[in-house]
PDB file of N, CA and C in Angstrom:
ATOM      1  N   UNK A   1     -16.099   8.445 -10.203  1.00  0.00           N
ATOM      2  CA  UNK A   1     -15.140   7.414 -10.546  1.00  0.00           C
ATOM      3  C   UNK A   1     -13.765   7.887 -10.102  1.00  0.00           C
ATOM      4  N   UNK A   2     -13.435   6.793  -9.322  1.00  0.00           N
ATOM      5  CA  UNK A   2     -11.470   7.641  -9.065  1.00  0.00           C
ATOM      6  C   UNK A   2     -11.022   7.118 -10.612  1.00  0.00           C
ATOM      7  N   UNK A   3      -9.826   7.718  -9.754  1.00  0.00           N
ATOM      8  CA  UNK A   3      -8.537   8.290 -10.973  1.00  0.00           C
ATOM      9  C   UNK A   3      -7.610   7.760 -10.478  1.00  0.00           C
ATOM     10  N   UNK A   4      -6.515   6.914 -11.290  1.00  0.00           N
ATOM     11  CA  UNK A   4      -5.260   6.192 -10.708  1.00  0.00           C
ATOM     12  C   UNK A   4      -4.098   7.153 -11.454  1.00  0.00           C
ATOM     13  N   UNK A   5      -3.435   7.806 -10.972  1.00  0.00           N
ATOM     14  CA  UNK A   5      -2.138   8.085 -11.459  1.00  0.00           C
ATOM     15  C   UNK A   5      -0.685   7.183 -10.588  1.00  0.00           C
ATOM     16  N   UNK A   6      -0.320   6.578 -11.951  1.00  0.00           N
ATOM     17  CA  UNK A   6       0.879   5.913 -11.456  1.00  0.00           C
ATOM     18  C   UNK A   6       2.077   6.618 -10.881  1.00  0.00           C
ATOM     19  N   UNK A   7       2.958   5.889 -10.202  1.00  0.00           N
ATOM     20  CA  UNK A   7       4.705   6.348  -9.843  1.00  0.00           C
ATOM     21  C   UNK A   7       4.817   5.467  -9.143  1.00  0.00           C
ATOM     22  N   UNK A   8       5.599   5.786  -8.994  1.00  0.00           N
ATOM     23  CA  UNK A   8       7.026   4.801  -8.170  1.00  0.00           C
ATOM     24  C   UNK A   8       6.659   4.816  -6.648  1.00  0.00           C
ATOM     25  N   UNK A   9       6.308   6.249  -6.357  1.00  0.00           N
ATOM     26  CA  UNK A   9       5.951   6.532  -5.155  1.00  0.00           C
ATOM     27  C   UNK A   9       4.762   6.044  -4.655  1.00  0.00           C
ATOM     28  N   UNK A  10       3.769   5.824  -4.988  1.00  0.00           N
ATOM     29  CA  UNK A  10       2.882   4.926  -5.039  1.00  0.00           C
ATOM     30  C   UNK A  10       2.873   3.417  -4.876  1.00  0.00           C
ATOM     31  N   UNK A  11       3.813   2.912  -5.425  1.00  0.00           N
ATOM     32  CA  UNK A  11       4.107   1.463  -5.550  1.00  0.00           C
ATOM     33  C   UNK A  11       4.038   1.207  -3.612  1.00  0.00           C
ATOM     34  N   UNK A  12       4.899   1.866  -3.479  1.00  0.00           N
ATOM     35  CA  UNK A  12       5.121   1.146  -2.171  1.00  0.00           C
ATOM     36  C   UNK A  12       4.033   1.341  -1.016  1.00  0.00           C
ATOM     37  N   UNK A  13       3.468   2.509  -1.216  1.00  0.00           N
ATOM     38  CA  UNK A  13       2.285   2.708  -0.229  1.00  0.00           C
ATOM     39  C   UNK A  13       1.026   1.520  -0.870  1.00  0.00           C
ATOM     40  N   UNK A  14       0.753   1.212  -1.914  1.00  0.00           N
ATOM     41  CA  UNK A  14       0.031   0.065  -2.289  1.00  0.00           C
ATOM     42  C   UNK A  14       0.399  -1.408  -1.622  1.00  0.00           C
ATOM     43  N   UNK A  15       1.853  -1.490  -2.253  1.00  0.00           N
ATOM     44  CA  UNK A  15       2.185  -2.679  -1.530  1.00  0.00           C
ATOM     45  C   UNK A  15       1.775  -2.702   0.027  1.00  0.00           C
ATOM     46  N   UNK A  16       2.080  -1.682   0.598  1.00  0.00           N
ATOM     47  CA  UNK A  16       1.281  -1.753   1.885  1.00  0.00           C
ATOM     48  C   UNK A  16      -0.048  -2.179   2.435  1.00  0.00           C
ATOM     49  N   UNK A  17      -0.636  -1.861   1.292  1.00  0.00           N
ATOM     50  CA  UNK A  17      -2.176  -2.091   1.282  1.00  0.00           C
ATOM     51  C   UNK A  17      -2.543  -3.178   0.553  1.00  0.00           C
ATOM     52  N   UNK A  18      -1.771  -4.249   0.694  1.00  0.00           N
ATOM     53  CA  UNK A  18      -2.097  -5.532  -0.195  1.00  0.00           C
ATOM     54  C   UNK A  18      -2.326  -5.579  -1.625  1.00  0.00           C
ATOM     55  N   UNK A  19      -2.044  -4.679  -2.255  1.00  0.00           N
ATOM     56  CA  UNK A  19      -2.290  -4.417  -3.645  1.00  0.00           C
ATOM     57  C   UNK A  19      -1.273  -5.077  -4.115  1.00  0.00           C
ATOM     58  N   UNK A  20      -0.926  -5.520  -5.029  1.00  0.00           N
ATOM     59  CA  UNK A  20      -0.179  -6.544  -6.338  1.00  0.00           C
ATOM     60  C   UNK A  20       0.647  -4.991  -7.519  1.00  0.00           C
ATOM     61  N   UNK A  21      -0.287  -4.158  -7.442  1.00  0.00           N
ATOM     62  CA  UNK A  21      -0.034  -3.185  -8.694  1.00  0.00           C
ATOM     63  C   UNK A  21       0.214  -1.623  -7.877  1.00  0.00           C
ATOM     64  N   UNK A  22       1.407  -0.860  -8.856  1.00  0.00           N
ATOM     65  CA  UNK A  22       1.537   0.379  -8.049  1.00  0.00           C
ATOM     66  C   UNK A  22       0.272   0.948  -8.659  1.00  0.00           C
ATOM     67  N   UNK A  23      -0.308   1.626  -7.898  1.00  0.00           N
ATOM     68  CA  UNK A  23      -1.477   2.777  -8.483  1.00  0.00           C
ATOM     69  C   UNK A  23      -1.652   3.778  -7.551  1.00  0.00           C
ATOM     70  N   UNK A  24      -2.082   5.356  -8.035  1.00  0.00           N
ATOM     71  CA  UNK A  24      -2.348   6.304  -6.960  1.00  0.00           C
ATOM     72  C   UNK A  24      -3.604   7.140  -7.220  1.00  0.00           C
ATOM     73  N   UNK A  25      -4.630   6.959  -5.995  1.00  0.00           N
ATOM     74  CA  UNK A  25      -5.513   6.997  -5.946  1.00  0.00           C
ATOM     75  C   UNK A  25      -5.692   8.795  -5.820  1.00  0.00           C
ATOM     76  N   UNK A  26      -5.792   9.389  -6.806  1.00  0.00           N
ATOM     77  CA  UNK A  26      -5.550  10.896  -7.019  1.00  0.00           C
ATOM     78  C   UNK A  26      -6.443  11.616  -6.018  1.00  0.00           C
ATOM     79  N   UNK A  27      -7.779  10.792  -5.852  1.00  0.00           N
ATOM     80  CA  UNK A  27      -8.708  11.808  -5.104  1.00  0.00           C
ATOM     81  C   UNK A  27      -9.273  10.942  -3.776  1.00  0.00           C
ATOM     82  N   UNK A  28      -8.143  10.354  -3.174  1.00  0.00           N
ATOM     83  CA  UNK A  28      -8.208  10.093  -2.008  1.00  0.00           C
ATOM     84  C   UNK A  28      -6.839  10.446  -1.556  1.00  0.00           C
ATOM     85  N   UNK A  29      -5.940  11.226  -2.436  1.00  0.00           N
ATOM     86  CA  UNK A  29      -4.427  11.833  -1.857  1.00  0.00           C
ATOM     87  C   UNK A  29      -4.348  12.458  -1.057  1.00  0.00           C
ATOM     88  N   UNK A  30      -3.331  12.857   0.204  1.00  0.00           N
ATOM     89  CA  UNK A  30      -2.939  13.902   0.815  1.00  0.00           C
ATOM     90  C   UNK A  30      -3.801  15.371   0.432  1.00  0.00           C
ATOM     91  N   UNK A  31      -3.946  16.376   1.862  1.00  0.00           N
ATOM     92  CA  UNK A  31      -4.659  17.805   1.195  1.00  0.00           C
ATOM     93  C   UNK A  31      -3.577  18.240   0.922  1.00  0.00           C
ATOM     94  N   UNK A  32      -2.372  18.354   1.410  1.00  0.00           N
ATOM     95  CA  UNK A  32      -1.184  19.356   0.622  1.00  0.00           C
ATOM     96  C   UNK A  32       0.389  18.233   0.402  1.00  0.00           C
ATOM     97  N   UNK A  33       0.370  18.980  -0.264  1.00  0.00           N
ATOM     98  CA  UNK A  33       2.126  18.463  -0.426  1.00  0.00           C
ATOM     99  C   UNK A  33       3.280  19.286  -0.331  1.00  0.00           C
ATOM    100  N   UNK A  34       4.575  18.941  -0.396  1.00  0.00           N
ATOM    101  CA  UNK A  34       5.716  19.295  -0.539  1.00  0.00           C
ATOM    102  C   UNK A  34       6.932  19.191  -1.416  1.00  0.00           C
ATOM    103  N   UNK A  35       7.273  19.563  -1.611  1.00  0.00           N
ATOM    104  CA  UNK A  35       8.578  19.629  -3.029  1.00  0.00           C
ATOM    105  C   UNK A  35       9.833  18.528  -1.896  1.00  0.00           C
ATOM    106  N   UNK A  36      10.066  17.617  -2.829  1.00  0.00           N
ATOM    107  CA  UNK A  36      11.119  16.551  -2.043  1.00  0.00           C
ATOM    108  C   UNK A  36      12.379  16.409  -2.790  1.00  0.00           C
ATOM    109  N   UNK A  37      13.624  15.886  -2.790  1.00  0.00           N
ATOM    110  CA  UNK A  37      14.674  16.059  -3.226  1.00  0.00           C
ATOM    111  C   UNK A  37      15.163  16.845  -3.959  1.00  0.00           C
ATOM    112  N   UNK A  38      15.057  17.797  -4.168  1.00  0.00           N
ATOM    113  CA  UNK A  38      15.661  18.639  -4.489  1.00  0.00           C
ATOM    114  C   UNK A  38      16.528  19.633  -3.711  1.00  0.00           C
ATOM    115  N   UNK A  39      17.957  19.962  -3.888  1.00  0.00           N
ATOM    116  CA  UNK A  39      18.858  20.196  -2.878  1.00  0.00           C
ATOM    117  C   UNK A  39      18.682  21.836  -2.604  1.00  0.00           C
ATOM    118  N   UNK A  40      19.329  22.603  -1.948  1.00  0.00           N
ATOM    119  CA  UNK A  40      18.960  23.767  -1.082  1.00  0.00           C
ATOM    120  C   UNK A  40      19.204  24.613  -2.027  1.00  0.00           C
ATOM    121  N   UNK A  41      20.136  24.573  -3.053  1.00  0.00           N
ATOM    122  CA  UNK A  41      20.476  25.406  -4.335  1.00  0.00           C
ATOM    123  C   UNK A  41      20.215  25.204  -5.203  1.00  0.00           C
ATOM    124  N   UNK A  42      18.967  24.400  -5.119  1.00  0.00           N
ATOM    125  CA  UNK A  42      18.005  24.493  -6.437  1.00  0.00           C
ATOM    126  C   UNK A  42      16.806  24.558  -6.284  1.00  0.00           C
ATOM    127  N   UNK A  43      16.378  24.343  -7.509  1.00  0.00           N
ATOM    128  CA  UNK A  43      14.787  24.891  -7.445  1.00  0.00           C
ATOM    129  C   UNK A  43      14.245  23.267  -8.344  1.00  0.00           C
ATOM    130  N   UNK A  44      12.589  23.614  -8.178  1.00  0.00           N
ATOM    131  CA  UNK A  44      12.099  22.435  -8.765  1.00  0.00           C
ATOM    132  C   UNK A  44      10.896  23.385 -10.159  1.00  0.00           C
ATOM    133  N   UNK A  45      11.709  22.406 -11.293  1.00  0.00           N
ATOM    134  CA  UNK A  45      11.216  23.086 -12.415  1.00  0.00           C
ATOM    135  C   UNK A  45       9.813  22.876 -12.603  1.00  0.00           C
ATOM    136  N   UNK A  46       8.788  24.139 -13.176  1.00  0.00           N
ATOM    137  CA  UNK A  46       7.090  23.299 -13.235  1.00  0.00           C
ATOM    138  C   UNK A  46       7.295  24.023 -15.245  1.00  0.00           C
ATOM    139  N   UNK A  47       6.846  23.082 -15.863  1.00  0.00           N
ATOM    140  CA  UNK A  47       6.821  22.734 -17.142  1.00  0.00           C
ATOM    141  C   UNK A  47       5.616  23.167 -17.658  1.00  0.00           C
ATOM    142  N   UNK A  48       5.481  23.335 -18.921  1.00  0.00           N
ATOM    143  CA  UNK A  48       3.871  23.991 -19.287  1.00  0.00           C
ATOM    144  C   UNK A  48       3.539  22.371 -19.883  1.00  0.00           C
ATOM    145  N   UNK A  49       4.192  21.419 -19.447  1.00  0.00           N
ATOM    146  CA  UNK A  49       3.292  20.554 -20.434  1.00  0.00           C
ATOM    147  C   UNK A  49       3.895  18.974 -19.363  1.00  0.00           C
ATOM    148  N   UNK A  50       3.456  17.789 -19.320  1.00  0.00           N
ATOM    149  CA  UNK A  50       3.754  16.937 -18.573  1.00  0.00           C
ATOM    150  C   UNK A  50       5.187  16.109 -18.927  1.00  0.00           C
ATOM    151  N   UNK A  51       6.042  16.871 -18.609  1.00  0.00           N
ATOM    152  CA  UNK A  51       7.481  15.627 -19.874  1.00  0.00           C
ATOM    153  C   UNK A  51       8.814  16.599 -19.610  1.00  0.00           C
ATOM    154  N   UNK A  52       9.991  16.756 -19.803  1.00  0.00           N
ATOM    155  CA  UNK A  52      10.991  17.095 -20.004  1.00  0.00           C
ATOM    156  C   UNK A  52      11.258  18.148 -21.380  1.00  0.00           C
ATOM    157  N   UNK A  53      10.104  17.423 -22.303  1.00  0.00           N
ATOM    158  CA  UNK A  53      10.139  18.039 -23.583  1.00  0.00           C
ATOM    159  C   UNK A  53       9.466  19.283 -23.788  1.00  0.00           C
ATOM    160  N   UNK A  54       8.778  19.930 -22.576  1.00  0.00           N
ATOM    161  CA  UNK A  54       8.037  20.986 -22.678  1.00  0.00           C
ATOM    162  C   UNK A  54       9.106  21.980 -21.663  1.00  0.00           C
ATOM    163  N   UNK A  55       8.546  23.006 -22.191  1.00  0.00           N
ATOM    164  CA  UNK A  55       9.721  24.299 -21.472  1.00  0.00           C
ATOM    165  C   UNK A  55       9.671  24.366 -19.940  1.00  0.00           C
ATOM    166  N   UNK A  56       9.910  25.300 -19.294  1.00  0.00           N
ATOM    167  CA  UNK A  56      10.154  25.454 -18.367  1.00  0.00           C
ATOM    168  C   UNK A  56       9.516  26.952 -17.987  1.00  0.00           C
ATOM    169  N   UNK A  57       8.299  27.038 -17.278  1.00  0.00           N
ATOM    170  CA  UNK A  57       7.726  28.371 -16.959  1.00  0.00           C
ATOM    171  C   UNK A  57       7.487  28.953 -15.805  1.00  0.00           C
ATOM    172  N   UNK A  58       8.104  27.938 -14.751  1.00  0.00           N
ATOM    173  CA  UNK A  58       8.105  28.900 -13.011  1.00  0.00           C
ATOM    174  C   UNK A  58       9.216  27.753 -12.589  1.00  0.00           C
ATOM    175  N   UNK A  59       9.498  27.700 -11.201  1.00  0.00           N
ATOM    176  CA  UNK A  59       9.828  26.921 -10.584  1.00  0.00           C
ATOM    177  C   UNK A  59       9.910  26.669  -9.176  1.00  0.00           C
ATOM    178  N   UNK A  60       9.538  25.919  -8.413  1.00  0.00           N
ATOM    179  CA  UNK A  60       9.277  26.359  -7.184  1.00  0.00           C
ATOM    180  C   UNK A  60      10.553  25.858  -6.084  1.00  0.00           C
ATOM    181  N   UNK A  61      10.713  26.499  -5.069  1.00  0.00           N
ATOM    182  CA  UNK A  61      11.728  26.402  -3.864  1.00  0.00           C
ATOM    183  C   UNK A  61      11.934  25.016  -3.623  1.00  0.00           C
ATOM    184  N   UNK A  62      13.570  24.652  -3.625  1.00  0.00           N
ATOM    185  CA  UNK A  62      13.415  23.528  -2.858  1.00  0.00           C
ATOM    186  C   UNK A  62      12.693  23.165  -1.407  1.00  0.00           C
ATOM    187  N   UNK A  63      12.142  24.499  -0.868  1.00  0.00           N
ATOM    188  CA  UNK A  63      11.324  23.739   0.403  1.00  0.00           C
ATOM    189  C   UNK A  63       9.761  24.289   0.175  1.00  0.00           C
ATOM    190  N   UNK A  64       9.566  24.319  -0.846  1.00  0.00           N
ATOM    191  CA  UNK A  64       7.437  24.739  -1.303  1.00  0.00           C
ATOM    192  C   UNK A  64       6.847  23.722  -0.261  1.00  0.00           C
ATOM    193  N   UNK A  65       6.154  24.152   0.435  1.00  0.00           N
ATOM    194  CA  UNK A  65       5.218  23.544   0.907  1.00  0.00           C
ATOM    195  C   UNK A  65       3.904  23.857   1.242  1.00  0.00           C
ATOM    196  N   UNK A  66       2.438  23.266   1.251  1.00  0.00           N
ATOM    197  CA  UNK A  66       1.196  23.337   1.194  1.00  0.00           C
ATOM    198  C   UNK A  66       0.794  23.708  -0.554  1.00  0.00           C
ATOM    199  N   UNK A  67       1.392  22.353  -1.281  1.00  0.00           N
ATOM    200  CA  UNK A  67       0.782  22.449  -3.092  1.00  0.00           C
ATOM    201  C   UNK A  67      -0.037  21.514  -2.634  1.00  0.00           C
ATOM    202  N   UNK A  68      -0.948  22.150  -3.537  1.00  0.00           N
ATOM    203  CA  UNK A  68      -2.395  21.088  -4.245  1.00  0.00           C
ATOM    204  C   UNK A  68      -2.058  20.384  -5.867  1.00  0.00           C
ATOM    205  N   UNK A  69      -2.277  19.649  -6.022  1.00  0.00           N
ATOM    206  CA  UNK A  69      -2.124  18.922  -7.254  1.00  0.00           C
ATOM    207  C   UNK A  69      -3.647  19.231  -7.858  1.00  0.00           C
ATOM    208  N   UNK A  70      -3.842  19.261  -9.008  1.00  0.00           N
ATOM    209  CA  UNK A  70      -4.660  19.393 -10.012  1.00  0.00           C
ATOM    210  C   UNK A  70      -4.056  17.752 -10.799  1.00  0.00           C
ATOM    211  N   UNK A  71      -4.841  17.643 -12.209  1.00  0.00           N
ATOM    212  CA  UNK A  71      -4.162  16.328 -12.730  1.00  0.00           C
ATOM    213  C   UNK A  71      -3.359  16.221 -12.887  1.00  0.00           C
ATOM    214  N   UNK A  72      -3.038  14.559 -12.441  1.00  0.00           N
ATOM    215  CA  UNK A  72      -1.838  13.758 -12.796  1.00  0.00           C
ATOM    216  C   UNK A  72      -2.027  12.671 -14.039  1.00  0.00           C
ATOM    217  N   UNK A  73      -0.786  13.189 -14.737  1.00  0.00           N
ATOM    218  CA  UNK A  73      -0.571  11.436 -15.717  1.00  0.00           C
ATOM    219  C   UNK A  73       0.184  10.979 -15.668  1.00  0.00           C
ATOM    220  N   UNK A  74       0.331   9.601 -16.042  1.00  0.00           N
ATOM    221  CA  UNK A  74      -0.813   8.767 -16.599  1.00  0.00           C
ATOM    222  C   UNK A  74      -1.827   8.309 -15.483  1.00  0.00           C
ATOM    223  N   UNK A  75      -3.358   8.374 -16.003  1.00  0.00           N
ATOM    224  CA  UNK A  75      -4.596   8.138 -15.045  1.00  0.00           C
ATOM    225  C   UNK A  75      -4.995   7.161 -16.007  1.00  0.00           C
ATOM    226  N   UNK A  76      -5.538   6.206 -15.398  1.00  0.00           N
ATOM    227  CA  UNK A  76      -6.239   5.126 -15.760  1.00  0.00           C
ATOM    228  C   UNK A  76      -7.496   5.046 -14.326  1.00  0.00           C
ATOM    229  N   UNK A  77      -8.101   4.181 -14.397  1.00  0.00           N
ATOM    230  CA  UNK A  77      -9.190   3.623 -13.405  1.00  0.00           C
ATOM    231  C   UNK A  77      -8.576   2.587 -13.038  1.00  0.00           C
ATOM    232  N   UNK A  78      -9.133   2.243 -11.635  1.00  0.00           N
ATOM    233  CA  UNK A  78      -8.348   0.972 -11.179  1.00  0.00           C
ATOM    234  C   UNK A  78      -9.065  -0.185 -11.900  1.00  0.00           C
ATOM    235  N   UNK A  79     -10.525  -0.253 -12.370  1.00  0.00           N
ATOM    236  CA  UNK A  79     -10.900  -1.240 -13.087  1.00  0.00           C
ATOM    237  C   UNK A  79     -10.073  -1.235 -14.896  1.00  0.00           C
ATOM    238  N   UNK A  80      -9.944  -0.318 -15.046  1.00  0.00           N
ATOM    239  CA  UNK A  80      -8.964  -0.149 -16.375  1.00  0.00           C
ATOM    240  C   UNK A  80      -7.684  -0.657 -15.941  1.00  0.00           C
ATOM    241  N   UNK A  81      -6.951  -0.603 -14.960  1.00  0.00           N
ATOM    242  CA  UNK A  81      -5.418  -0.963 -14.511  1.00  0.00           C
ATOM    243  C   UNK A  81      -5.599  -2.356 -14.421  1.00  0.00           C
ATOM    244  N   UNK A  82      -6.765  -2.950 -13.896  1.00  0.00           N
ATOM    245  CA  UNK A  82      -6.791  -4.415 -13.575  1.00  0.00           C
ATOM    246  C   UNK A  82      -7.076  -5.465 -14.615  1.00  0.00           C
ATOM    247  N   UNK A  83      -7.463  -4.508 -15.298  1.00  0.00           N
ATOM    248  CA  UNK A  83      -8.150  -5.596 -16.774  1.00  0.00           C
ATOM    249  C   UNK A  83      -6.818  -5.279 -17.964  1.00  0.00           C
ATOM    250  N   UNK A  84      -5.506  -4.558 -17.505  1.00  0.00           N
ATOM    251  CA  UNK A  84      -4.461  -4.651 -18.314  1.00  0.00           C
ATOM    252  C   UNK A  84      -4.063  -5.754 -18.719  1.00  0.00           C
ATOM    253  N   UNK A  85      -3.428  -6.695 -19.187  1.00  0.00           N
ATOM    254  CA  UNK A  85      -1.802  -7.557 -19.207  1.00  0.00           C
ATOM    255  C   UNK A  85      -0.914  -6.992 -18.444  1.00  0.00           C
ATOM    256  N   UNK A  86      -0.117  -7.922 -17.453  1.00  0.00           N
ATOM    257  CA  UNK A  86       0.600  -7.558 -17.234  1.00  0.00           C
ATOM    258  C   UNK A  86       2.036  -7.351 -17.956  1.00  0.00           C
ATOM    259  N   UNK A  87       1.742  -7.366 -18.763  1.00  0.00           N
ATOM    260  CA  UNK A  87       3.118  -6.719 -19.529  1.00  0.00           C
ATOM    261  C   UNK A  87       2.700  -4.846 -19.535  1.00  0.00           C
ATOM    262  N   UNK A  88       1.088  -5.070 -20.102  1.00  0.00           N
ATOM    263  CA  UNK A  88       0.708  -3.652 -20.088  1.00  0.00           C
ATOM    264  C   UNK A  88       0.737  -2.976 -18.394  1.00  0.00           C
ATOM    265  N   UNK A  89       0.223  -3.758 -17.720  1.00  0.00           N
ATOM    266  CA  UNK A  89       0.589  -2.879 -16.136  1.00  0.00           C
ATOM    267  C   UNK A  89       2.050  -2.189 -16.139  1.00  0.00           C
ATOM    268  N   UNK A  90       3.489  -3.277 -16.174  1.00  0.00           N
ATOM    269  CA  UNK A  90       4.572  -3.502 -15.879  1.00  0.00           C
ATOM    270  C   UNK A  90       4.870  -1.792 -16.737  1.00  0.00           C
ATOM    271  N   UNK A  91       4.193  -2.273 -18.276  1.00  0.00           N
ATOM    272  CA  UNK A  91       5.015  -0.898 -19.326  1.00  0.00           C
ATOM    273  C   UNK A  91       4.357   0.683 -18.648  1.00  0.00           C
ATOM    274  N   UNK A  92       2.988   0.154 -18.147  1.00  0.00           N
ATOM    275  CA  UNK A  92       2.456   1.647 -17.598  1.00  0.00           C
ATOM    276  C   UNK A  92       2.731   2.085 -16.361  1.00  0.00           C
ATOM    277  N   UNK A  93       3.404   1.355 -15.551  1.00  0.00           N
ATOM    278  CA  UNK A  93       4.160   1.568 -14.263  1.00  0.00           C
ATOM    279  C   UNK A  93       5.939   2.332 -14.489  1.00  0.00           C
ATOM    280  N   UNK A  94       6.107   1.884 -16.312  1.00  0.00           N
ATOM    281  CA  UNK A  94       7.251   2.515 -16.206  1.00  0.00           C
ATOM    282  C   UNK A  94       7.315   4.050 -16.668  1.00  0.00           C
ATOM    283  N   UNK A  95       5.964   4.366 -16.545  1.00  0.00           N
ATOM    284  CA  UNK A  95       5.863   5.647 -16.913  1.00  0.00           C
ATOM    285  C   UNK A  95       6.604   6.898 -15.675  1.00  0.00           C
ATOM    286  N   UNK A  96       6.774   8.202 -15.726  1.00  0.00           N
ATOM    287  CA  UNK A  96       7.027   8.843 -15.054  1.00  0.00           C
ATOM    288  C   UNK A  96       5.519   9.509 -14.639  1.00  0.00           C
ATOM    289  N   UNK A  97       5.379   9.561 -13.727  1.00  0.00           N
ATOM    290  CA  UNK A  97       3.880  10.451 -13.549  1.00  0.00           C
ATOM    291  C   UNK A  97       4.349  11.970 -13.552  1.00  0.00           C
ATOM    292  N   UNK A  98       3.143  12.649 -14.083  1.00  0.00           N
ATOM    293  CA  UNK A  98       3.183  14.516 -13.976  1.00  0.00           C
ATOM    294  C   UNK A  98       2.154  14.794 -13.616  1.00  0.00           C
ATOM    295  N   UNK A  99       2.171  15.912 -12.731  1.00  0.00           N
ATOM    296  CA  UNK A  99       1.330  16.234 -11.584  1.00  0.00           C
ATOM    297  C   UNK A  99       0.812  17.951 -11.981  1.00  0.00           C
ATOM    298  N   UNK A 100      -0.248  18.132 -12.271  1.00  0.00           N
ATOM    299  CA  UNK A 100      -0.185  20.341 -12.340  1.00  0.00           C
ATOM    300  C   UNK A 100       0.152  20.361 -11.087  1.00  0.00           C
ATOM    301  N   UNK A 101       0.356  21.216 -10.737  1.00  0.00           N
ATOM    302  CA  UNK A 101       1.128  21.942  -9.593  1.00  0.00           C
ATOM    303  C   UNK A 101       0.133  23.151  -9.140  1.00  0.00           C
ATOM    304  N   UNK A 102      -0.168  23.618  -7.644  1.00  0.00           N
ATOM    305  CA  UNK A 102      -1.184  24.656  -7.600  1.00  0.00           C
ATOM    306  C   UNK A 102      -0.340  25.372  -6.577  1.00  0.00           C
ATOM    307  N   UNK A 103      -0.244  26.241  -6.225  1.00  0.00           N
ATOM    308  CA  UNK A 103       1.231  27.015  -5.187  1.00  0.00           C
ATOM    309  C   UNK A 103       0.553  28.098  -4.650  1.00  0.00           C
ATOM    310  N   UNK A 104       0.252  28.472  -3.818  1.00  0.00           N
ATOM    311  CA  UNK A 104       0.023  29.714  -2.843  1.00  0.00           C
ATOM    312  C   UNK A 104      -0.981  30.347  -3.765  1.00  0.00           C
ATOM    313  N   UNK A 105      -2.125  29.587  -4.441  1.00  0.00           N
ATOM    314  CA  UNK A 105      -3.192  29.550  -5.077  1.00  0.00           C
ATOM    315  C   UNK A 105      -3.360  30.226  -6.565  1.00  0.00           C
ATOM    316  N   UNK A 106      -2.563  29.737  -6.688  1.00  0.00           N
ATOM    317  CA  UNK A 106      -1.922  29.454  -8.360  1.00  0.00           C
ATOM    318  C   UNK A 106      -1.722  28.657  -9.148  1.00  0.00           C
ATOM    319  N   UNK A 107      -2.508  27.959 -10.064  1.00  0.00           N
ATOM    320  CA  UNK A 107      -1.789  27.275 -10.657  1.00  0.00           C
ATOM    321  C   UNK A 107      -0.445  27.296 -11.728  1.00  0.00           C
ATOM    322  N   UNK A 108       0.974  26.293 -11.513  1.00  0.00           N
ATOM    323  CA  UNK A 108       1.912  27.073 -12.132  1.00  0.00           C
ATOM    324  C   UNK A 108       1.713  26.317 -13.576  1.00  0.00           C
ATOM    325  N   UNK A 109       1.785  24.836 -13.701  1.00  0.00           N
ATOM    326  CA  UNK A 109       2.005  23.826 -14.575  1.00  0.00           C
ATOM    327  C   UNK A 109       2.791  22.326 -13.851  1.00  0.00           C
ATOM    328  N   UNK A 110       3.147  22.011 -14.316  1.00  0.00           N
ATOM    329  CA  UNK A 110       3.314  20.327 -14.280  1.00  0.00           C
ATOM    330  C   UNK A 110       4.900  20.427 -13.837  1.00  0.00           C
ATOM    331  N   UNK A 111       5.101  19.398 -13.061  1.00  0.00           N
ATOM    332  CA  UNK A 111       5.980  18.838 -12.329  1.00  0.00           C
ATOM    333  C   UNK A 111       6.029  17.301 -11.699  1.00  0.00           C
ATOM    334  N   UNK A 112       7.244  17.020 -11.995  1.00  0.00           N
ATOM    335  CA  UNK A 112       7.566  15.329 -11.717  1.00  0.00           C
ATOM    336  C   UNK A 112       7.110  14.838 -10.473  1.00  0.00           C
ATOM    337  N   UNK A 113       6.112  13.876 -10.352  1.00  0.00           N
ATOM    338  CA  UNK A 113       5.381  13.550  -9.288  1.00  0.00           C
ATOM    339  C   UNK A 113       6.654  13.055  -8.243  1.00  0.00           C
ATOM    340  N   UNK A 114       7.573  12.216  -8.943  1.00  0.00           N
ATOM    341  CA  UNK A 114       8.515  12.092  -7.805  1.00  0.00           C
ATOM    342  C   UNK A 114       9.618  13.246  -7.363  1.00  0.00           C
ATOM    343  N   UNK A 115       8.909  13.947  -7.044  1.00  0.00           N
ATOM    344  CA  UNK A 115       9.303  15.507  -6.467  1.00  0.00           C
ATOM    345  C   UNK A 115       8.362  16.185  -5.584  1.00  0.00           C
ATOM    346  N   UNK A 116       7.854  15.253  -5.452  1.00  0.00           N
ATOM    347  CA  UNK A 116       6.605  15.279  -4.215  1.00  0.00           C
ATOM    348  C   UNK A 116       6.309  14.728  -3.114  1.00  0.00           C
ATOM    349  N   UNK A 117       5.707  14.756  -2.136  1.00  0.00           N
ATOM    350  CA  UNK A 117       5.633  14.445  -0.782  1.00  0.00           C
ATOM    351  C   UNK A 117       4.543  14.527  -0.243  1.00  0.00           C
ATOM    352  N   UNK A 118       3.672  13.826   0.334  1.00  0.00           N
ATOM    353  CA  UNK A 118       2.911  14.761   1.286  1.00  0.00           C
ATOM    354  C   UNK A 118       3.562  15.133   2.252  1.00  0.00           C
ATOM    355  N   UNK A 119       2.781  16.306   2.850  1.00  0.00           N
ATOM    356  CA  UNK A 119       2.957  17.274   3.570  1.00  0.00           C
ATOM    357  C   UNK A 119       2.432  17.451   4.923  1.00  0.00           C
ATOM    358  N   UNK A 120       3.161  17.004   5.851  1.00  0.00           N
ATOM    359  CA  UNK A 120       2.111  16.732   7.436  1.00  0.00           C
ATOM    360  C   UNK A 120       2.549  17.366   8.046  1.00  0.00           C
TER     361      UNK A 120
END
């Protein structure tokens, strides 16, 4: 069964694909990724837990590149996303997605999916 993790970033590659709803298809994603906006004098924080509200326990380079993602939330199924309300789509689209993070074959912890990229 796939796995939908929402973002923002997603939205638009769907819309591409005739889809109506942002959703991201976790295990048909990119093989690696990259750390994205974050400026040259900083770093991108990975969290022990998916949120702002959890600490802060590595952090990786503004230019990391070749991460693997482990889970992202929020995951739903696309048959679970479709049988929402759309009020419920709209409120679960306003979620932030969090991603584990896997780094030069490590896993560190969780980081803001929109801080990500694939990686080509």
């Amino acid at each position: 069964m796939r796995l939908f993790a929402l973002s923002a970033f997603a939205a638009a590659a769907l819309a591409s694909a005739a889809f109506t709803a942002p959703a991201h298809a976790t295990a048909d994603g990119p093989d690696a990724w990259r750390v994205t906006g974050v400026s040259a004098s900083d770093v991108l924080n990975v969290r022990v837990g998916p949120g702002t509200g959890y600490f802060v326990i590595s952090a990786l380079p503004h230019n990391a590149r070749g991460l693997q993602l482990g889970t992202c939330v929020p995951t739903v199924t696309r048959e679970q996303y479709f049988a929402l309300s759309e009020a419920a789509q709209q409120r679960l689209n306003g979620y932030s997605a969090w991603c584990v993070v896997i780094y030069e074959g490590q896993q560190l912890g969780w980081v803001n999916r929109r801080f990500l990229t694939e990686d080509g």
